[in-house]
C-alpha atoms as a PDB file:
ATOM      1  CA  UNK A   1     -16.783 -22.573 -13.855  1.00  0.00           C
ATOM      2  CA  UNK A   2     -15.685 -23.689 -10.666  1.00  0.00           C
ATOM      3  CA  UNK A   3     -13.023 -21.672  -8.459  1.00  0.00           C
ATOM      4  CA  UNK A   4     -10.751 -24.134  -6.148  1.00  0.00           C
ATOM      5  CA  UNK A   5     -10.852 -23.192  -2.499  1.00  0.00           C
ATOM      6  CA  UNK A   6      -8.896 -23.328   0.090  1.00  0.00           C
ATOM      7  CA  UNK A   7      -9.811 -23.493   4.353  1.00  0.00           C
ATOM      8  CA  UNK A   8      -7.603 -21.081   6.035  1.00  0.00           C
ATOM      9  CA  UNK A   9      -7.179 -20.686   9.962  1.00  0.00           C
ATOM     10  CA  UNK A  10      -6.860 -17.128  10.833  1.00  0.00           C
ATOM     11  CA  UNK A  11      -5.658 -15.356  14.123  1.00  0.00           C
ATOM     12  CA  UNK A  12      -6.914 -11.171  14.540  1.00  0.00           C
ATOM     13  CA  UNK A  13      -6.861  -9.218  17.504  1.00  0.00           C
ATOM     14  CA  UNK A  14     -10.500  -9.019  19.022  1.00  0.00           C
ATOM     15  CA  UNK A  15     -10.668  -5.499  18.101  1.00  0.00           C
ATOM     16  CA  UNK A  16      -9.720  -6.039  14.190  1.00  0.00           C
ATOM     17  CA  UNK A  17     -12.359  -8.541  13.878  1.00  0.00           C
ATOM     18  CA  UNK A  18     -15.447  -6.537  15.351  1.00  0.00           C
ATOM     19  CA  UNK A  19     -13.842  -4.018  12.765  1.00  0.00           C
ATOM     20  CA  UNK A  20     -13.860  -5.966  10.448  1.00  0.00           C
ATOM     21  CA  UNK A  21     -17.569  -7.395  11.389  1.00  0.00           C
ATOM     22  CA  UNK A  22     -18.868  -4.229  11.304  1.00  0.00           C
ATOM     23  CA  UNK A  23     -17.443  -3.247   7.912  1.00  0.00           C
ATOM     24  CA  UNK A  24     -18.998  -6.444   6.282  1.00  0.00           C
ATOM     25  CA  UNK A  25     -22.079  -6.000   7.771  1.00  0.00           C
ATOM     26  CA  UNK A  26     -22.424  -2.428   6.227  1.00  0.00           C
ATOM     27  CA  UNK A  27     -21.435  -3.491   3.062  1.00  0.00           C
ATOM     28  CA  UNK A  28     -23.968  -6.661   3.211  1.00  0.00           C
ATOM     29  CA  UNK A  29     -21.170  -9.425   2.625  1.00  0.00           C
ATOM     30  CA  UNK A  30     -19.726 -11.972   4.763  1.00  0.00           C
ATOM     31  CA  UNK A  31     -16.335 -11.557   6.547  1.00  0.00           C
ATOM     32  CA  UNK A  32     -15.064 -14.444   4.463  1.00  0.00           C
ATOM     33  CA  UNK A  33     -15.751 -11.904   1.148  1.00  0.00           C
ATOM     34  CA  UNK A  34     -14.837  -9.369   2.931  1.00  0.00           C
ATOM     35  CA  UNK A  35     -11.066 -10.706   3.390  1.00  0.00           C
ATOM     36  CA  UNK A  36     -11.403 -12.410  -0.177  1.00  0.00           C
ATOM     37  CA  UNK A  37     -11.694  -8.806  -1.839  1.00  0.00           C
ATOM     38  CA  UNK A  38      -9.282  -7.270   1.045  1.00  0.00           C
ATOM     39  CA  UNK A  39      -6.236  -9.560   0.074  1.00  0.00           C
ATOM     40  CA  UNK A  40      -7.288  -8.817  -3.796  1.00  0.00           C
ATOM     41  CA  UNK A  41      -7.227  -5.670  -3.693  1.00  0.00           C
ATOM     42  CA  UNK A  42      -3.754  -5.760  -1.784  1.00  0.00           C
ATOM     43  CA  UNK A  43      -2.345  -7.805  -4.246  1.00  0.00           C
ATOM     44  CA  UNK A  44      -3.704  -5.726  -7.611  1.00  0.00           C
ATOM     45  CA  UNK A  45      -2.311  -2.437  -5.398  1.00  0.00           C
ATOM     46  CA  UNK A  46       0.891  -4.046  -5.125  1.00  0.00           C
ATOM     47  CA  UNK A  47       1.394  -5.649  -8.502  1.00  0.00           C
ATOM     48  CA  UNK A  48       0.324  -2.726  -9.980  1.00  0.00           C
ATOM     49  CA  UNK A  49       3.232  -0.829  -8.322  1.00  0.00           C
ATOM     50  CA  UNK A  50       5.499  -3.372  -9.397  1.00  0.00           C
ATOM     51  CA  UNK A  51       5.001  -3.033 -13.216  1.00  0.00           C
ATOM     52  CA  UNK A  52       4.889   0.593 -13.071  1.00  0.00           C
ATOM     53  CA  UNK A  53       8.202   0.912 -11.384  1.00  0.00           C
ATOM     54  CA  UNK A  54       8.948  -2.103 -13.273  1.00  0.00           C
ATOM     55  CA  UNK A  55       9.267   0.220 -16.472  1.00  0.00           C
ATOM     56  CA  UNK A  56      11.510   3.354 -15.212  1.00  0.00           C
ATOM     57  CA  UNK A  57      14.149   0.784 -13.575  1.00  0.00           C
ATOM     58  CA  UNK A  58      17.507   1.294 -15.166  1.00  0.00           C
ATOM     59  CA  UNK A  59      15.961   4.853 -16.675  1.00  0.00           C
ATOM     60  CA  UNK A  60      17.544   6.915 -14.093  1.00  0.00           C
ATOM     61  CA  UNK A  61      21.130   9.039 -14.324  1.00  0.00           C
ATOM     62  CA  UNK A  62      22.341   9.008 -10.826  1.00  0.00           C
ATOM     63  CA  UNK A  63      24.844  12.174 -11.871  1.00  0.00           C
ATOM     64  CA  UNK A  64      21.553  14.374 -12.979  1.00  0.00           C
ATOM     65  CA  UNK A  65      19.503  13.368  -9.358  1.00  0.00           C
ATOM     66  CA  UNK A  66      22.305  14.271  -7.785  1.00  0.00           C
ATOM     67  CA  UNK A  67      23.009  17.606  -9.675  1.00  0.00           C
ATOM     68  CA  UNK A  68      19.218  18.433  -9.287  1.00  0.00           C
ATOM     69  CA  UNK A  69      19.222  17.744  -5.477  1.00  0.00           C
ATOM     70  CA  UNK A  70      22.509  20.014  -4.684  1.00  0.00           C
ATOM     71  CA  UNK A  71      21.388  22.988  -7.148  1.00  0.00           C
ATOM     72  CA  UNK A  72      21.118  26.491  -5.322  1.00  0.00           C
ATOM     73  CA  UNK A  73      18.229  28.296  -4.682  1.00  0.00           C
ATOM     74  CA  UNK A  74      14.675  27.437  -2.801  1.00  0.00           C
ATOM     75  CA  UNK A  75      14.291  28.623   0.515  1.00  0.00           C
ATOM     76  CA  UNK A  76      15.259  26.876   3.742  1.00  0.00           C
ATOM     77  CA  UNK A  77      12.911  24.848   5.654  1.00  0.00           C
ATOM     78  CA  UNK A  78      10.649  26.111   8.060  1.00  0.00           C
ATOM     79  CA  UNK A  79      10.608  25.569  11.477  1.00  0.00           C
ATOM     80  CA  UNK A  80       8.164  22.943  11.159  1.00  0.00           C
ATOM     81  CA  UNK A  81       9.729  21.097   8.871  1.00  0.00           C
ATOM     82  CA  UNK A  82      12.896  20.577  10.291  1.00  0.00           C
ATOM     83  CA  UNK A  83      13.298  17.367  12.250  1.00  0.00           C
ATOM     84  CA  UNK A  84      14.365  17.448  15.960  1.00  0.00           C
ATOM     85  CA  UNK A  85      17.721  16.003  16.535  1.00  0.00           C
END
């Protein structure tokens, strides 16, 4: 089986592509495979994401998020966690 190909011209900051150099090298692949598995793996992360949120859409009760986010109790943030305003 044959997989079609396509050229692609592609512009990287100097710095990203010695990264990337490096990082193939390690692994023993070219930066071509390299990017080839990169943008895979992107897209399987992403589609992935999709279908699993995909499933719960419509699912939710806005009244019960609501009611859960204003119920008493807890404790109040620490100082830490409070943002600067």
């Amino acid at each position: 089986m044959t997989t079609r190909v396509s050229t692609f011209s592609l512009r990287l900051p100097i710095s990203l592509k010695a990264a990337v150099e490096r990082m193939a090298e390690a692994e023993g692949t070219s930066m071509n495979q390299f990017f080839v598995m990169a943008a895979a793996e992107k897209l399987a992360a992403i589609q992935t994401a999709e279908t699993y949120f995909a499933a719960f859409r419509g699912r939710g009760d806005l009244n019960q998020a609501l009611a859960f986010l204003s119920r008493p109790g807890g404790e109040p943030p620490r100082p830490e966690d409070e943002i600067d305003r």
